[in-house]
N, C-alpha and C. Protein backbone atom coordinates (compact mmCIF):
# COMPACT_ATOMS: atom_id res chain seq x y z
N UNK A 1 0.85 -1.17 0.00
CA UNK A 1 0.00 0.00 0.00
C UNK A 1 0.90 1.23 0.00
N UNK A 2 0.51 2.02 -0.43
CA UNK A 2 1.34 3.30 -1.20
C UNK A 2 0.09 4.50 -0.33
N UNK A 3 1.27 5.34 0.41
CA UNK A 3 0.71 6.46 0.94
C UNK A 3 0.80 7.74 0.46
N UNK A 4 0.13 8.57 -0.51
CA UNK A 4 0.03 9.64 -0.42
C UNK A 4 -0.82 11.18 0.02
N UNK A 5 0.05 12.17 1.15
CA UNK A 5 -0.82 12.78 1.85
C UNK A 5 -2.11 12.21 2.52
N UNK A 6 -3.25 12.54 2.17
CA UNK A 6 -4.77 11.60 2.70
C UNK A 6 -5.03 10.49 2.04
N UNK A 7 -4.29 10.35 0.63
CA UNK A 7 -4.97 9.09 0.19
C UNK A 7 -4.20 8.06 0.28
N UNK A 8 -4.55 7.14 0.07
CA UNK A 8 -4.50 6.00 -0.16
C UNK A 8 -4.53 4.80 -1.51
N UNK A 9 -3.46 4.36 -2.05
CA UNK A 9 -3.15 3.78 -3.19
C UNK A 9 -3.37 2.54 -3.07
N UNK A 10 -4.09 1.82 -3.15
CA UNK A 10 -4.71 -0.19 -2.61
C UNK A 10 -4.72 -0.66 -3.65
N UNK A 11 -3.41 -2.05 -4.00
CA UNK A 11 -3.98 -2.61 -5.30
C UNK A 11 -5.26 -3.86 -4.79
N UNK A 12 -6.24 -4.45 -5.71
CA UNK A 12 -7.08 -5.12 -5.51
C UNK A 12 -7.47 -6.06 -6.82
N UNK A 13 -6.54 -6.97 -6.43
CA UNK A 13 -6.53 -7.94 -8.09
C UNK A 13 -5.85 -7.28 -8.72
N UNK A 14 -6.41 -7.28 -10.07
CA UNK A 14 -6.10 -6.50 -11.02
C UNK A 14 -6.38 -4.49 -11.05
N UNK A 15 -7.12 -4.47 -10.02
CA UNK A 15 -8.10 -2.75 -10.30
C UNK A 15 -6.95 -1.94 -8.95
N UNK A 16 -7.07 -1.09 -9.96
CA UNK A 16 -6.05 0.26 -8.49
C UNK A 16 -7.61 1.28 -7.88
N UNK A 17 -7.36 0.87 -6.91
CA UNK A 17 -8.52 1.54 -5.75
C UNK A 17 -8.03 2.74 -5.14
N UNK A 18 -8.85 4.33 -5.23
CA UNK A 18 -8.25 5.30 -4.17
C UNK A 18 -9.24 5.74 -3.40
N UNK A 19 -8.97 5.94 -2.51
CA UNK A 19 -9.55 5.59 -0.80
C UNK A 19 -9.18 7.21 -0.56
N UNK A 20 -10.21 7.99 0.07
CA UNK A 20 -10.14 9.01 0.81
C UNK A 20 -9.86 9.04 2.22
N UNK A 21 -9.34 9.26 2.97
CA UNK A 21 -9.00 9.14 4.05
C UNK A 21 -10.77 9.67 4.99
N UNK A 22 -10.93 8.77 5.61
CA UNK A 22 -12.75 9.05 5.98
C UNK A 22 -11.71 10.18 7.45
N UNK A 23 -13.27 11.29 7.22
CA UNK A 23 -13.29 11.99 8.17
C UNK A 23 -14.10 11.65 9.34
N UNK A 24 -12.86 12.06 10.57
CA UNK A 24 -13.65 11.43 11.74
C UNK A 24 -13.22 13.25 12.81
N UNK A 25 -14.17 13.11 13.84
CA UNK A 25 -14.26 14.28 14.71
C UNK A 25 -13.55 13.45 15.91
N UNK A 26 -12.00 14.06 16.06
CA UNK A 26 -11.48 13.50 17.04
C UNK A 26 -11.34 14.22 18.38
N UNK A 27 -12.42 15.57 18.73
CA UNK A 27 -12.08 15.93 20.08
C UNK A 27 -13.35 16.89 19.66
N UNK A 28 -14.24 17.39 20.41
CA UNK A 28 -15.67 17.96 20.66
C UNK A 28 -15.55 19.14 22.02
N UNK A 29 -16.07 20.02 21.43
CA UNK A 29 -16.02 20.87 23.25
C UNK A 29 -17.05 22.24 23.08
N UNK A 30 -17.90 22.13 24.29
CA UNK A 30 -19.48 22.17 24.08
C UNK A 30 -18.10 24.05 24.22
N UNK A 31 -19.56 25.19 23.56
CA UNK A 31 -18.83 26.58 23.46
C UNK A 31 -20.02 27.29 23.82
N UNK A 32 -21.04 26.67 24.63
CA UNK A 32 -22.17 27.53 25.04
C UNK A 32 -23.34 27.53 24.18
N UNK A 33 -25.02 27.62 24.57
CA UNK A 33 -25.87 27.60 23.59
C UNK A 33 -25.95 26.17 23.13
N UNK A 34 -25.95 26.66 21.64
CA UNK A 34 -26.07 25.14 21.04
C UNK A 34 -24.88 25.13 19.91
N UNK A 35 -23.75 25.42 20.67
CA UNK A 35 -22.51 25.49 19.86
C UNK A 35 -21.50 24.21 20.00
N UNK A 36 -20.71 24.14 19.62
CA UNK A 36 -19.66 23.00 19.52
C UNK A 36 -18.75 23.13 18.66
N UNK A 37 -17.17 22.93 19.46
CA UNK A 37 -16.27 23.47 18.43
C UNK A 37 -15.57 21.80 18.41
N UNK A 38 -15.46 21.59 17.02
CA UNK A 38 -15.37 20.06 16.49
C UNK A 38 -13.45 20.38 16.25
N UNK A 39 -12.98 19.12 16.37
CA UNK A 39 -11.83 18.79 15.60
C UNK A 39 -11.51 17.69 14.75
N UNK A 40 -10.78 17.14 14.17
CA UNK A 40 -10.93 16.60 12.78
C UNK A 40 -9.81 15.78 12.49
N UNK A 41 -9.38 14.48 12.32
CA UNK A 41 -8.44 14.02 11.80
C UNK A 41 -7.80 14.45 10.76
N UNK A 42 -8.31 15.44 10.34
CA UNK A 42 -7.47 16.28 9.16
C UNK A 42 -6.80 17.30 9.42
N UNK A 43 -6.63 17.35 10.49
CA UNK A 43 -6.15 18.67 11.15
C UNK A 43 -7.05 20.14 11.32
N UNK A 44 -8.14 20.33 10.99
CA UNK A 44 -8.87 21.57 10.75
C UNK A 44 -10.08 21.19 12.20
N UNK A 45 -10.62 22.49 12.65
CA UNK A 45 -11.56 22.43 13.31
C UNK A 45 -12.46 23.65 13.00
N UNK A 46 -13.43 23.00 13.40
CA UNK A 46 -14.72 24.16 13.27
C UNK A 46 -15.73 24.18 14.32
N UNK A 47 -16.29 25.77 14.38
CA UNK A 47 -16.98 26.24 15.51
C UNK A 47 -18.38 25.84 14.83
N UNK A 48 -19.20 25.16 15.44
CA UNK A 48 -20.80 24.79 15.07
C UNK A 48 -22.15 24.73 15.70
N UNK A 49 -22.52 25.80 14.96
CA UNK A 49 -23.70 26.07 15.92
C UNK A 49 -25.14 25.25 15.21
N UNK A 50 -25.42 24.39 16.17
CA UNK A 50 -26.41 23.17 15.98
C UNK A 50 -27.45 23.79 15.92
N UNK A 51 -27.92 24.75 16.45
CA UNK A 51 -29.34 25.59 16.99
C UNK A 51 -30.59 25.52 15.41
N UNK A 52 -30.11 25.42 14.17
CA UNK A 52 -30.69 25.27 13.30
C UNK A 52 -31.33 24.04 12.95
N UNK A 53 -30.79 23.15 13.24
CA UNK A 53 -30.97 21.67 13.25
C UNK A 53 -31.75 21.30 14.08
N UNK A 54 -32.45 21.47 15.55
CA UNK A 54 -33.36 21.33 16.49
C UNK A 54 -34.73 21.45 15.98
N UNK A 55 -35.08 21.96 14.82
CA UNK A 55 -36.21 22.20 14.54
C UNK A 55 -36.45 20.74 13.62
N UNK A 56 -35.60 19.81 13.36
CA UNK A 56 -35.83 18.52 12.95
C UNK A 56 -36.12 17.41 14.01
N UNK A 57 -37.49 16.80 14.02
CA UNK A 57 -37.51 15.28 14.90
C UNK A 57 -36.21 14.83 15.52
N UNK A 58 -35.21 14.67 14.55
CA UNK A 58 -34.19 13.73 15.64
C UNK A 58 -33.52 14.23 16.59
N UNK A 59 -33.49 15.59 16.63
CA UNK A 59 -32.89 16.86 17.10
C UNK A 59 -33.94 17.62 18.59
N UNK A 60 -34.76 17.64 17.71
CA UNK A 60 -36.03 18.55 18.78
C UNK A 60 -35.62 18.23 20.47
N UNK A 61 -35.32 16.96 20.78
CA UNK A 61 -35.77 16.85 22.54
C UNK A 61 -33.81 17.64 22.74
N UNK A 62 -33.44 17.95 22.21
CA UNK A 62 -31.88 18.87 22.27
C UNK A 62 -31.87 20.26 22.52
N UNK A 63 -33.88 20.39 22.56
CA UNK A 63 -33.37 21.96 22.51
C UNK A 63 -33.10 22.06 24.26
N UNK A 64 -33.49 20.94 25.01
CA UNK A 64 -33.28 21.02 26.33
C UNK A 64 -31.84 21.40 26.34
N UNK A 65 -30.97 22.33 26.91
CA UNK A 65 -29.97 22.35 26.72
C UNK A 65 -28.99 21.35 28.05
N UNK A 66 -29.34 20.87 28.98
CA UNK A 66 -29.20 19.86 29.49
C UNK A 66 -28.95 18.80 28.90
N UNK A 67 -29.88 18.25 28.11
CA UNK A 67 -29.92 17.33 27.17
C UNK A 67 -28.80 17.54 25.84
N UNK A 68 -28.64 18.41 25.36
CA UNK A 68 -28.03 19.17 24.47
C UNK A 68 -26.26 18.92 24.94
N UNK A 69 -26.09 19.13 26.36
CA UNK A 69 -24.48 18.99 26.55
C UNK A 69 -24.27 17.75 26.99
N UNK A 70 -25.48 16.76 26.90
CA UNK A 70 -24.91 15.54 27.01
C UNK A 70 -24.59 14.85 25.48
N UNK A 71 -23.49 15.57 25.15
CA UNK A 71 -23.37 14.61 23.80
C UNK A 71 -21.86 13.64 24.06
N UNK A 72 -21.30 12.53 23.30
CA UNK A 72 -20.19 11.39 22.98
C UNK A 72 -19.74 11.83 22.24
N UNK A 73 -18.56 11.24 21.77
CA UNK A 73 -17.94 11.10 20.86
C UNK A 73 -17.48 9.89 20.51
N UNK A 74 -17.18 9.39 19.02
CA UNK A 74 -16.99 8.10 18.49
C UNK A 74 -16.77 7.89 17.17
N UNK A 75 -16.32 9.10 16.69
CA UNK A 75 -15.58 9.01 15.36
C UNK A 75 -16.54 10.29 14.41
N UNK A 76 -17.40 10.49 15.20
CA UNK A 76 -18.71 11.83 15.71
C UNK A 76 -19.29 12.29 16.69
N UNK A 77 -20.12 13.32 16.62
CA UNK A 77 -20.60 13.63 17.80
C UNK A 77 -22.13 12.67 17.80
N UNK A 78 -22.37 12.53 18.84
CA UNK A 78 -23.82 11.71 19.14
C UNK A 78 -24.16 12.00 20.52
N UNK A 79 -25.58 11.81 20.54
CA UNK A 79 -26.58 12.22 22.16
C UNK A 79 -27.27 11.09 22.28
N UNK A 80 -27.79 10.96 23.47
CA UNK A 80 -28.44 9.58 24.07
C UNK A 80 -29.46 9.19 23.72
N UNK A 81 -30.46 10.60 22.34
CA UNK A 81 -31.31 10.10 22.19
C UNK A 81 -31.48 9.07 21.17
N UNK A 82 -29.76 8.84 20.38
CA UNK A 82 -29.85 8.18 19.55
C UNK A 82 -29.44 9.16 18.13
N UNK A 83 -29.79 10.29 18.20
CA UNK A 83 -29.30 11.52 17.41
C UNK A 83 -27.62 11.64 17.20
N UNK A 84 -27.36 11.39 15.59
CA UNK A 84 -25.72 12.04 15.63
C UNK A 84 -25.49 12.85 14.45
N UNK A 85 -24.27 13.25 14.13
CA UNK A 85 -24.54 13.97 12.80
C UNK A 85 -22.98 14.00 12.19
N UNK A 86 -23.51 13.55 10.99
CA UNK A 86 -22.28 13.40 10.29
C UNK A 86 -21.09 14.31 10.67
N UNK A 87 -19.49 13.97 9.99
CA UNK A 87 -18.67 14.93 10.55
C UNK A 87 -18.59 15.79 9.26
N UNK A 88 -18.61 14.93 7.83
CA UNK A 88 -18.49 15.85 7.17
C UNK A 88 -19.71 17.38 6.89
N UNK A 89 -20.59 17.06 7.49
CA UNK A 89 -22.12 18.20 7.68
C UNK A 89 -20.99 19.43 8.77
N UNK A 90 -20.65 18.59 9.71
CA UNK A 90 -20.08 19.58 10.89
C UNK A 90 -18.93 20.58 10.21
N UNK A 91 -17.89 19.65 9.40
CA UNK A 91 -17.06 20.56 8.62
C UNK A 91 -17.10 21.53 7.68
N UNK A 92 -18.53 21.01 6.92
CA UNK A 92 -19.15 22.06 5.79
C UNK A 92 -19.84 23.34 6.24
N UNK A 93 -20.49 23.02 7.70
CA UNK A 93 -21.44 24.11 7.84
C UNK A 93 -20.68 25.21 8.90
N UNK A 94 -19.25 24.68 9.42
CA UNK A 94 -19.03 24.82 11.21
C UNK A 94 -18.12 26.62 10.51
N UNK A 95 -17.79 27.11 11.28
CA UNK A 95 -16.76 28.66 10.79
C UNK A 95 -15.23 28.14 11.18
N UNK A 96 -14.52 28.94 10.61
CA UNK A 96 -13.11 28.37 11.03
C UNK A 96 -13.08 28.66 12.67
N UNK A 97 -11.92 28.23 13.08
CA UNK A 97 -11.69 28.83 14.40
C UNK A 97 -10.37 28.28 14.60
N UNK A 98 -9.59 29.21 15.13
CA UNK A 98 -10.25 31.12 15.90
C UNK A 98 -10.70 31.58 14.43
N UNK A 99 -11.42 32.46 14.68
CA UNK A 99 -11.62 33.33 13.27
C UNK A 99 -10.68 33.71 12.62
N UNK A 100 -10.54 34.42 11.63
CA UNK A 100 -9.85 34.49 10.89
C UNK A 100 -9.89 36.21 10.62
N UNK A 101 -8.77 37.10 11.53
CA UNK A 101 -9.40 38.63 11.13
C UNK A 101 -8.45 39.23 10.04
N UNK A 102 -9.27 39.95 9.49
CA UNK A 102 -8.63 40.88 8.35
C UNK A 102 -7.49 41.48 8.98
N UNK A 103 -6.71 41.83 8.46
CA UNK A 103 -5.02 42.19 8.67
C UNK A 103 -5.15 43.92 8.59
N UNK A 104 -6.01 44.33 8.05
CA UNK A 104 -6.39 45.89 8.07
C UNK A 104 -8.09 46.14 8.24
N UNK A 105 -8.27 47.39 9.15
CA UNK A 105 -9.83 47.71 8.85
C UNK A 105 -10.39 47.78 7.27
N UNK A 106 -11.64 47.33 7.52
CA UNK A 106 -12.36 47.32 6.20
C UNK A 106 -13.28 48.56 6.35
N UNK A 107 -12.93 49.65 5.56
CA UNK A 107 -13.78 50.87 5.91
C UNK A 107 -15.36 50.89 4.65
N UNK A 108 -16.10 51.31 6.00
CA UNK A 108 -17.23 51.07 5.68
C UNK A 108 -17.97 52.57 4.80
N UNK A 109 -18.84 52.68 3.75
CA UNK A 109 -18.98 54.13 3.40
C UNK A 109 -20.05 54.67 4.17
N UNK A 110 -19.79 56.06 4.56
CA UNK A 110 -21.17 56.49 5.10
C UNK A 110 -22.09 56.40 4.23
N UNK A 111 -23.52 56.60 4.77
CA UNK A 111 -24.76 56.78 3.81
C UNK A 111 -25.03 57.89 3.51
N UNK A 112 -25.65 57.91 1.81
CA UNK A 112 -25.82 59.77 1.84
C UNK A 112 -26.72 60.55 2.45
C-alpha cells in the first residue's frame, strides 16, 4: 500500500482503488448555547452552531440544553437520544476557528 498525503493507493486484483482518508471528529467541546467546536483528523476544526438543526424530529428533545451537553464522541458527535450527525455536515457548515481577522480595517462608506 502506497501512501500519499490523505490518500491511499490499494492494489485489488487486477483494479487500483483510491480511498479518501474518511473523516472522523477526534475531540468535541461544548462553546455555550447550542454550539460545539469540532476537531478533525485532518487537522482543521470548526466552531458549530447546531441551533438550526433542532427544529428537525431527531434533534427537537436537544433543545433542552441539558440534554443538548450531554453529547459522545466516536468518530462523531452523538446524544443519548440516539441523534448524531455526520462529521463531514459539521465541517461544511461549522466557521473556522479562531476566526480568521482581516489584517487591516475594512472601511465602511457612510450613507448619503
Amino acid at each position: 500500500m502506497l501512501n500519499f498525503a490523505n490518500r491511499k493507493l490499494c492494489e485489488y486484483g487486477s483494479s487500483l482503488i483510491v480511498a479518501s482518508m474518511m473523516l472522523k471528529v477526534i475531540d468535541v467541546e461544548y462553546m455555550g448555547n447550542y454550539a460545539l467546536l469540532c476537531r478533525f483528523n485532518n487537522g482543521l476544526q470548526r466552531y458549530v452552531d447546531m441551533e438550526p438543526l433542532l427544529k428537525y424530529p431527531m434533534y427537537a428533545e436537544l433543545k433542552d440544553k441539558e440534554q443538548f451537553r450531554k453529547f459522545g464522541l466516536d468518530g462523531t458527535v452523538f446524544w443519548a437520544n440516539g441523534a448524531d450527525i455526520a462529521p463531514e455536515y459539521l465541517l461544511e457548515n461549522g466557521c473556522e476557528w479562531p476566526p480568521v481577522m482581516a489584517s487591516e480595517p475594512v472601511a465602511v462608506p457612510e450613507p448619503d
